[in-house]
Protein backbone atom coordinates (compact mmCIF):
# COMPACT_ATOMS: atom_id res chain seq x y z
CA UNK A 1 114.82 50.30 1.40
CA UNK A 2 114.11 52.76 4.26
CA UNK A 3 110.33 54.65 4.22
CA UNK A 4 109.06 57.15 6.11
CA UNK A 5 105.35 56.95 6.50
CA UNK A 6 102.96 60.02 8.31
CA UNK A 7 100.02 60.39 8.72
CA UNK A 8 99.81 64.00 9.06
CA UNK A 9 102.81 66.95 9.41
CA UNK A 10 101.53 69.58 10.96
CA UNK A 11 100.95 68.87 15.43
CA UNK A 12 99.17 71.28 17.40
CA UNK A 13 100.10 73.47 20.18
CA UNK A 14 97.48 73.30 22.70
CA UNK A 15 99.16 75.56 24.88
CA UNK A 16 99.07 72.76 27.78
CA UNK A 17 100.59 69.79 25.83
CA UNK A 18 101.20 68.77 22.22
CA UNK A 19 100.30 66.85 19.66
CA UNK A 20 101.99 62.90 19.71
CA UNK A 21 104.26 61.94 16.73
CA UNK A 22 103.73 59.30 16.07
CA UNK A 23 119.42 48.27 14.15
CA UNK A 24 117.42 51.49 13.18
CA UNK A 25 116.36 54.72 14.58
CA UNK A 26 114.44 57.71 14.17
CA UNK A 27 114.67 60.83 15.20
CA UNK A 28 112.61 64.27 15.57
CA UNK A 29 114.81 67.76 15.90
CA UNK A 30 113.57 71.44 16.38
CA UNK A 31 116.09 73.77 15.17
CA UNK A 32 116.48 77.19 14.51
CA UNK A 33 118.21 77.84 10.77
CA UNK A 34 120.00 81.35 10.78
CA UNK A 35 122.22 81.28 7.76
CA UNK A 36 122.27 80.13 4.09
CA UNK A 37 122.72 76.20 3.40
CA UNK A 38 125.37 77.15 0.87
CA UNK A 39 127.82 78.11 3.84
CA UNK A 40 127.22 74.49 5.78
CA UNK A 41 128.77 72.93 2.93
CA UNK A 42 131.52 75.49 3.52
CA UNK A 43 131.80 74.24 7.20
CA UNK A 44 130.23 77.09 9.05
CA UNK A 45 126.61 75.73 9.91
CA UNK A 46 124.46 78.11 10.88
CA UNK A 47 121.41 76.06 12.14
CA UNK A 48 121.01 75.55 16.31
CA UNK A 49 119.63 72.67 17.42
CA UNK A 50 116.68 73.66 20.50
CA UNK A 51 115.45 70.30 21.04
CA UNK A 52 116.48 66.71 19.81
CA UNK A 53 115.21 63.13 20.90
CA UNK A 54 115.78 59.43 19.38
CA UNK A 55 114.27 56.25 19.90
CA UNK A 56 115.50 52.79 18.13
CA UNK A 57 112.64 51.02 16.48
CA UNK A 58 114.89 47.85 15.18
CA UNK A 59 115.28 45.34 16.75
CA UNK A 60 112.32 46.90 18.34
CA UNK A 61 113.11 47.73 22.16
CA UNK A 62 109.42 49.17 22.86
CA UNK A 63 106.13 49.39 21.13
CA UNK A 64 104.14 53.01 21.14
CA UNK A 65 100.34 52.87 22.24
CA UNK A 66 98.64 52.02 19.04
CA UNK A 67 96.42 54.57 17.57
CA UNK A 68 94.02 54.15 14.20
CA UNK A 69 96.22 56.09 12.33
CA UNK A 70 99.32 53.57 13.00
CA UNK A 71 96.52 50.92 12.52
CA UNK A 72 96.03 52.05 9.01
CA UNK A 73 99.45 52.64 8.21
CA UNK A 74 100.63 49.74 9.48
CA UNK A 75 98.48 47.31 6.83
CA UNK A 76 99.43 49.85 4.76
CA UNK A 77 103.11 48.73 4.52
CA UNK A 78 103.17 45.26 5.84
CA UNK A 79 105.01 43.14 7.81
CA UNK A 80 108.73 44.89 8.19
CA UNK A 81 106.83 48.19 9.32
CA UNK A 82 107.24 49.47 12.83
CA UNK A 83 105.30 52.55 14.81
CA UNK A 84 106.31 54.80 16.42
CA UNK A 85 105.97 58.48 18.51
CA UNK A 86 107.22 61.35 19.94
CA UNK A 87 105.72 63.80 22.46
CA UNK A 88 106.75 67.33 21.81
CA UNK A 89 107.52 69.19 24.66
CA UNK A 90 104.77 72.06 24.90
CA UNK A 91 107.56 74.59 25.58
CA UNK A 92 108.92 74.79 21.80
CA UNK A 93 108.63 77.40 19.75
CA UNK A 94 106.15 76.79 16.67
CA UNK A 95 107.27 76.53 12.85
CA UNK A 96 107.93 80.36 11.91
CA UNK A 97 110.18 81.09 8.63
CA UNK A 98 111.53 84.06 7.38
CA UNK A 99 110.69 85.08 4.17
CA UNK A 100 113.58 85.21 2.05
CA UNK A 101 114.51 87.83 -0.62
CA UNK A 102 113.44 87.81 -4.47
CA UNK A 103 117.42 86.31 -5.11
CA UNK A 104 117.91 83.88 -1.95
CA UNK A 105 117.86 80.13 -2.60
CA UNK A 106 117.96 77.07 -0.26
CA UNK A 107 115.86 76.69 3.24
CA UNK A 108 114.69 79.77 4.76
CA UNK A 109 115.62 81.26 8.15
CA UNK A 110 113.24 79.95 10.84
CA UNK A 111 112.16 77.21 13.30
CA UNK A 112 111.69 73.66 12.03
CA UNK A 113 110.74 70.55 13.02
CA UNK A 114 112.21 67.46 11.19
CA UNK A 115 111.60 63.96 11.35
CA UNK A 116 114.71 61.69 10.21
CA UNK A 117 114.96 57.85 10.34
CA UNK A 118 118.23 56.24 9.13
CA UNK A 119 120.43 52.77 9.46
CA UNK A 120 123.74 52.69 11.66
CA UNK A 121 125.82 49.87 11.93
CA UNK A 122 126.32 50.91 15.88
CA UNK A 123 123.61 51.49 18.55
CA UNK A 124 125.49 54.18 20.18
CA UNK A 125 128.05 55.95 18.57
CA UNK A 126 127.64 59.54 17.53
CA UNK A 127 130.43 59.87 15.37
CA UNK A 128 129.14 57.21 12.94
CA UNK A 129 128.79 58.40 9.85
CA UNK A 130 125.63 58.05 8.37
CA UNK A 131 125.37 57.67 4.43
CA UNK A 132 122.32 60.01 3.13
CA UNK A 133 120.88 56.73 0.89
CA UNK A 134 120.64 55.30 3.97
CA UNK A 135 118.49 58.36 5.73
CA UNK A 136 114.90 59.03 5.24
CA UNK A 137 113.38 62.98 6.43
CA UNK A 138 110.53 64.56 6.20
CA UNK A 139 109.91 68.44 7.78
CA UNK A 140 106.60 68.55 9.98
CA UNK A 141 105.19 71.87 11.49
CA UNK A 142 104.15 72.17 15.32
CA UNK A 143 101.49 75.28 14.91
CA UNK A 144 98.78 77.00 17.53
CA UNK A 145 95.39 77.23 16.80
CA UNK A 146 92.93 80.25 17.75
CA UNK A 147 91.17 79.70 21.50
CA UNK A 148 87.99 78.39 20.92
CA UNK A 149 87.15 81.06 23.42
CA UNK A 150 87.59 84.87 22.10
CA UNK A 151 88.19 87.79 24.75
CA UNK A 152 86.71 91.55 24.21
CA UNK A 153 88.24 93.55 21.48
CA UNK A 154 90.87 96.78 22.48
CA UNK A 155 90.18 100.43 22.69
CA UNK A 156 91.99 103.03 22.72
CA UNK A 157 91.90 106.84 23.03
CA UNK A 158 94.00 110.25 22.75
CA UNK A 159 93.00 113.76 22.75
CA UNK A 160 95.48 116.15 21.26
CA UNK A 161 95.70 119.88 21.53
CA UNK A 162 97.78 122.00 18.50
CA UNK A 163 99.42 125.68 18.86
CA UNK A 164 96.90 128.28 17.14
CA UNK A 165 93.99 126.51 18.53
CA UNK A 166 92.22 126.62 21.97
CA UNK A 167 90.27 123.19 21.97
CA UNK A 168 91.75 119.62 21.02
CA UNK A 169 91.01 116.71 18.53
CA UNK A 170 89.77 113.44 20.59
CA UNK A 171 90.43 110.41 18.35
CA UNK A 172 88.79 106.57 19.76
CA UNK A 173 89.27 103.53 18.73
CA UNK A 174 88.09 100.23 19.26
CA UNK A 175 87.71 96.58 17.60
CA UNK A 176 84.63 94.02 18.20
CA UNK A 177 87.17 91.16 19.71
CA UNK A 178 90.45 90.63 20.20
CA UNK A 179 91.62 87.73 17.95
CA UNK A 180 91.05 87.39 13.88
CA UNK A 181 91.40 84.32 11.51
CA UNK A 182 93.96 84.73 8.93
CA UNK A 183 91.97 86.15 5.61
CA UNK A 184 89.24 87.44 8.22
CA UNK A 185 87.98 91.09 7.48
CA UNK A 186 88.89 93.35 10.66
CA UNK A 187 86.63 96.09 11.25
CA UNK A 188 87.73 99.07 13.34
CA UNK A 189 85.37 101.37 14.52
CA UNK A 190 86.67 104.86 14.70
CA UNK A 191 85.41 107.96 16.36
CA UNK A 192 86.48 111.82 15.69
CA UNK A 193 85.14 115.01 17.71
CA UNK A 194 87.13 117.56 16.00
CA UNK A 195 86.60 120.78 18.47
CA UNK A 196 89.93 122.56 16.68
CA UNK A 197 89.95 125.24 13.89
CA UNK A 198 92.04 122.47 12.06
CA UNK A 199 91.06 120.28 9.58
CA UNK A 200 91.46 116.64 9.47
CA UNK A 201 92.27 116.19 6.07
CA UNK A 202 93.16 111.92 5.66
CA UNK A 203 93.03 108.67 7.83
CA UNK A 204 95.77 106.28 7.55
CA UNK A 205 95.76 102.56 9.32
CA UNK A 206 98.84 100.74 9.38
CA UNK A 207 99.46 97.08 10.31
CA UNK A 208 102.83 96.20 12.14
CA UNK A 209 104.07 92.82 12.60
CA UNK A 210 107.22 92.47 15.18
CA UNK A 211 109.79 89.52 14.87
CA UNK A 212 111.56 88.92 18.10
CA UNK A 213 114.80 86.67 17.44
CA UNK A 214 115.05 85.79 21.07
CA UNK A 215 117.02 82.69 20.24
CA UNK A 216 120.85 83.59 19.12
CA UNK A 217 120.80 87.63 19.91
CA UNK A 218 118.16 90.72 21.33
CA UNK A 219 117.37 90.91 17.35
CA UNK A 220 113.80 93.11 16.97
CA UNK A 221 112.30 94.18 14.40
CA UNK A 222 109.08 95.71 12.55
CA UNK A 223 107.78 95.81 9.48
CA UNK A 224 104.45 97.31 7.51
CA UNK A 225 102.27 94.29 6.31
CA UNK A 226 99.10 96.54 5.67
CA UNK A 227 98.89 100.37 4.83
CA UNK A 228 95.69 102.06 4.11
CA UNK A 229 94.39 105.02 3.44
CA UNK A 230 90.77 106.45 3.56
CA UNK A 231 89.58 109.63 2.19
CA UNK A 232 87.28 111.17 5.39
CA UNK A 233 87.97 114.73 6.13
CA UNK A 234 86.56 116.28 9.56
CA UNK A 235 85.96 119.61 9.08
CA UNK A 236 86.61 122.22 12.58
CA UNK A 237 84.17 121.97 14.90
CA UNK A 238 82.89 118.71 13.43
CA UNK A 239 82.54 114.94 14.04
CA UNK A 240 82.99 111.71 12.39
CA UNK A 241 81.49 108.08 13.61
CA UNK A 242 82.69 105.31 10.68
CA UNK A 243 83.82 101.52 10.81
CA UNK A 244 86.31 101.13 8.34
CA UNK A 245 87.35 97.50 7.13
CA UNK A 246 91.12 96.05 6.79
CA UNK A 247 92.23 92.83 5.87
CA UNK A 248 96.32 92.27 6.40
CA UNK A 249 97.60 89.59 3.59
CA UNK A 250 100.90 87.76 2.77
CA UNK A 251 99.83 87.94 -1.14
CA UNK A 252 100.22 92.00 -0.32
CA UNK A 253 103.99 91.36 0.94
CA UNK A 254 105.85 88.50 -1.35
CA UNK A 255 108.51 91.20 -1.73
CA UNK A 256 109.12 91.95 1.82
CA UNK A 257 112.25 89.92 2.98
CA UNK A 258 112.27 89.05 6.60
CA UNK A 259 108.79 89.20 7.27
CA UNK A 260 108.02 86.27 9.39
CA UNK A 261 105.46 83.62 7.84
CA UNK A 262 104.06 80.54 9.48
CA UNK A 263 106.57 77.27 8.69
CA UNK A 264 106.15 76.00 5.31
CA UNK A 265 105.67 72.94 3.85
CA UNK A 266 107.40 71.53 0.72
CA UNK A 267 104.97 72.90 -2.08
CA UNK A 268 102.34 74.81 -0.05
CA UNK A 269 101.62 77.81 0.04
CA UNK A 270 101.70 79.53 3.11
CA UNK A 271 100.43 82.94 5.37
CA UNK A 272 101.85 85.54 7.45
CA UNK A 273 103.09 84.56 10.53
CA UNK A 274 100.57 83.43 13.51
CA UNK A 275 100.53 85.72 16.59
CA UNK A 276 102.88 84.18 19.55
CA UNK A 277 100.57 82.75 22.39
CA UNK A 278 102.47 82.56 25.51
CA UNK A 279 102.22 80.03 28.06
CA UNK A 280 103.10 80.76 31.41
CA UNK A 281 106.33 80.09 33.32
CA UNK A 282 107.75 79.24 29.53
CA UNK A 283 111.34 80.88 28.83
CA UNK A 284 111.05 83.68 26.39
CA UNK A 285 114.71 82.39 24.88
CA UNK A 286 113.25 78.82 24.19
CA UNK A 287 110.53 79.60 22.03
CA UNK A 288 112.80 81.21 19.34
CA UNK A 289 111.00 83.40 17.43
CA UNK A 290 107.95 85.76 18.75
CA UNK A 291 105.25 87.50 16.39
CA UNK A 292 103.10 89.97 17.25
CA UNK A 293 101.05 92.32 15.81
CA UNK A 294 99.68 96.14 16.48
CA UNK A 295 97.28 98.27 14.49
CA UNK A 296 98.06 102.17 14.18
CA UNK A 297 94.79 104.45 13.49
CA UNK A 298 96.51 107.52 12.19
CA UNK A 299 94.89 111.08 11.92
CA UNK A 300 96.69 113.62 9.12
CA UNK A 301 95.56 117.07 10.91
CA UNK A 302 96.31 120.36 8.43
CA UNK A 303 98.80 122.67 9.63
CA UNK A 304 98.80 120.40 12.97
CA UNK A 305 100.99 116.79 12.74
CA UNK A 306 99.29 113.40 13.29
CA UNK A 307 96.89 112.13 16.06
CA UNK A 308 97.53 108.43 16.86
CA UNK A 309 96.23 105.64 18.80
CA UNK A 310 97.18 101.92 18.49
CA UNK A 311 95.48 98.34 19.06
CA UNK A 312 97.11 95.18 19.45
CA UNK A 313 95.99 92.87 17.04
CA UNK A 314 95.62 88.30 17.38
CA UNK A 315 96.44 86.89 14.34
CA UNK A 316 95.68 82.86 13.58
CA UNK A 317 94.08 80.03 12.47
CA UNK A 318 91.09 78.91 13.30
CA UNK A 319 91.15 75.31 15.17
CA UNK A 320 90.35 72.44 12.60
CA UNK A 321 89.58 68.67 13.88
CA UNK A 322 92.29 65.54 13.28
CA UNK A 323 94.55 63.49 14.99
CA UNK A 324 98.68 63.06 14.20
CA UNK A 325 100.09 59.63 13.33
CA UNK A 326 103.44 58.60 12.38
CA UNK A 327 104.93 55.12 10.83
CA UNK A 328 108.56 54.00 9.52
CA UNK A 329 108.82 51.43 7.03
CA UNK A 330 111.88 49.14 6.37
CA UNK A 331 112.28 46.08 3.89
């Protein structure tokens, strides 16, 4: 009987270093998945590993550092149990999936992180075959959490002229910070000094989120997760000063297939996809996938087009307290 025991499955990106994880081995694998599961069983696999590591843990060859959580786990399952851990390189790409279509089954597109331990009757030989009631898995999620430190929010500005009028429309923008939880209201504080003899007849503010598949191919792409519209007119010669309130949602885009979401776990629910953070002197082509986010403040000008500005937009989590354990269990 093979068990996998964890204390947690989600291991933060600190930007700087990673979360630990914490004869028989075990392994943990980030891959990117880029195809249906249906056509693996065909023989065309469509999954890439990035990053792979294994350690034996029986006969035992070393013992991890000890934390409480192996501690627990380990009188937890008794005397055949044996700890281990992994340290996750900090240059991985986090858990993103791709949100899948009303009529697509199996796992989603995306970067995952999966934890296998199984039984071989060889130490080293990679064509071994390896049974599946002799393999335990479990997916776990490497995710970023929200800087406990938040910078000044964007502004932006345009002034527009139109033909049949001698003075312009001047449209600002501007947001408190520059980061936002997931869920968090975003005000956006908007100025108008309409000099024209147009009318401003509707604001519109859109929310874009880009998916850069940097992995396999240059594959970009942007799609609408929030579009709103508010009913101010500016009248010629007039001026409008109004903070108007948005709040982007995945529960507003179940239908929208591609849209990148943060990695799921079995039977959770999950949101849209975290904004990217960088580290420097990381390879963009390692991390996989890349999210980001822009807000478009759009002005609807009678007889005249549109006046735009945009803001880029932070999108996470905020960062929660807890430590990351992991056990395997064999009897």
């Amino acid at each position: 009987d093979l068990t996998l025991y964890l204390g947690k499955r989600d291991y933060v990106d600190h930007v700087t270093a990673v979360d630990r994880i914490g004869v028989s081995f075990v392994q943990l694998a980030c891959a990117f998945r880029y195809g249906s599961e249906d056509l693996d069983v065909m023989g065309l696999c469509f999954r890439k590993d990035i990053w792979f590591e294994q350690v034996q843990i029986y006969p035992e060859c070393t013992k991890p550092q000890l934390s409480a959580m192996h501690e627990t786990l380990l009188k937890k399952a008794g005397d055949n149990a044996y700890a281990f851990s992994f340290e996750i390189p900090n240059n991985l790409p986090c858990s993103v999936s791709l949100q899948p279509g009303p009529d697509d089954k199996g796992k989603a597109c995306g970067v995952d992180f999966e934890v296998k331990t199984y039984l071989a009757m060889e130490k080293n030989n990679p064509d071994e075959k390896i049974e599946k009631k002799d393999t335990a898995r479990l997916v776990v999620r490497k995710i970023q959490y929200a800087p406990s430190q938040v910078g000044a929010g964007p502004k932006a500005e345009i002034c527009k002229s139109f033909m049949m009028s001698d003075k312009p429309v001047h449209l600002e923008a501007s947001m408190e910070k520059d980061l936002y939880f997931h869920g968090e209201p975003i005000p956006i504080k908007v100025k108008i000094n309409n000099e024209s003899n147009k009318t401003v007849k509707k604001l519109k503010i859109t929310v874009d989120q880009t998916t850069d598949i940097v992995l396999y191919s240059a594959d970009k792409y942007t799609k609408s997760v929030l579009c709103q519209e508010f009913g101010e007119t500016v009248e010629a010669n007039s001026t409008l000063d109004v903070t108007l309130s948005i709040t982007p949602l995945l529960a507003e885009n179940k239908e929208k297939r591609g849209l990148a979401l943060d990695g799921r776990l079995k039977d959770e629910d999950t949101n849209l996809a975290s904004t990217t953070m960088l580290r420097q002197g990381v390879e963009k082509e390692v991390l996989g996938i890349l999210v980001s986010y822009k807000i478009k403040i759009n002005l609807m000008v009678a007889g005249g087009g549109d006046v735009t500005v945009e803001l880029p937009l932070n999108l996470m989590h905020p960062k929660p307290e807890g430590i990351f354990s992991l056990l395997t269990h064999i009897s």
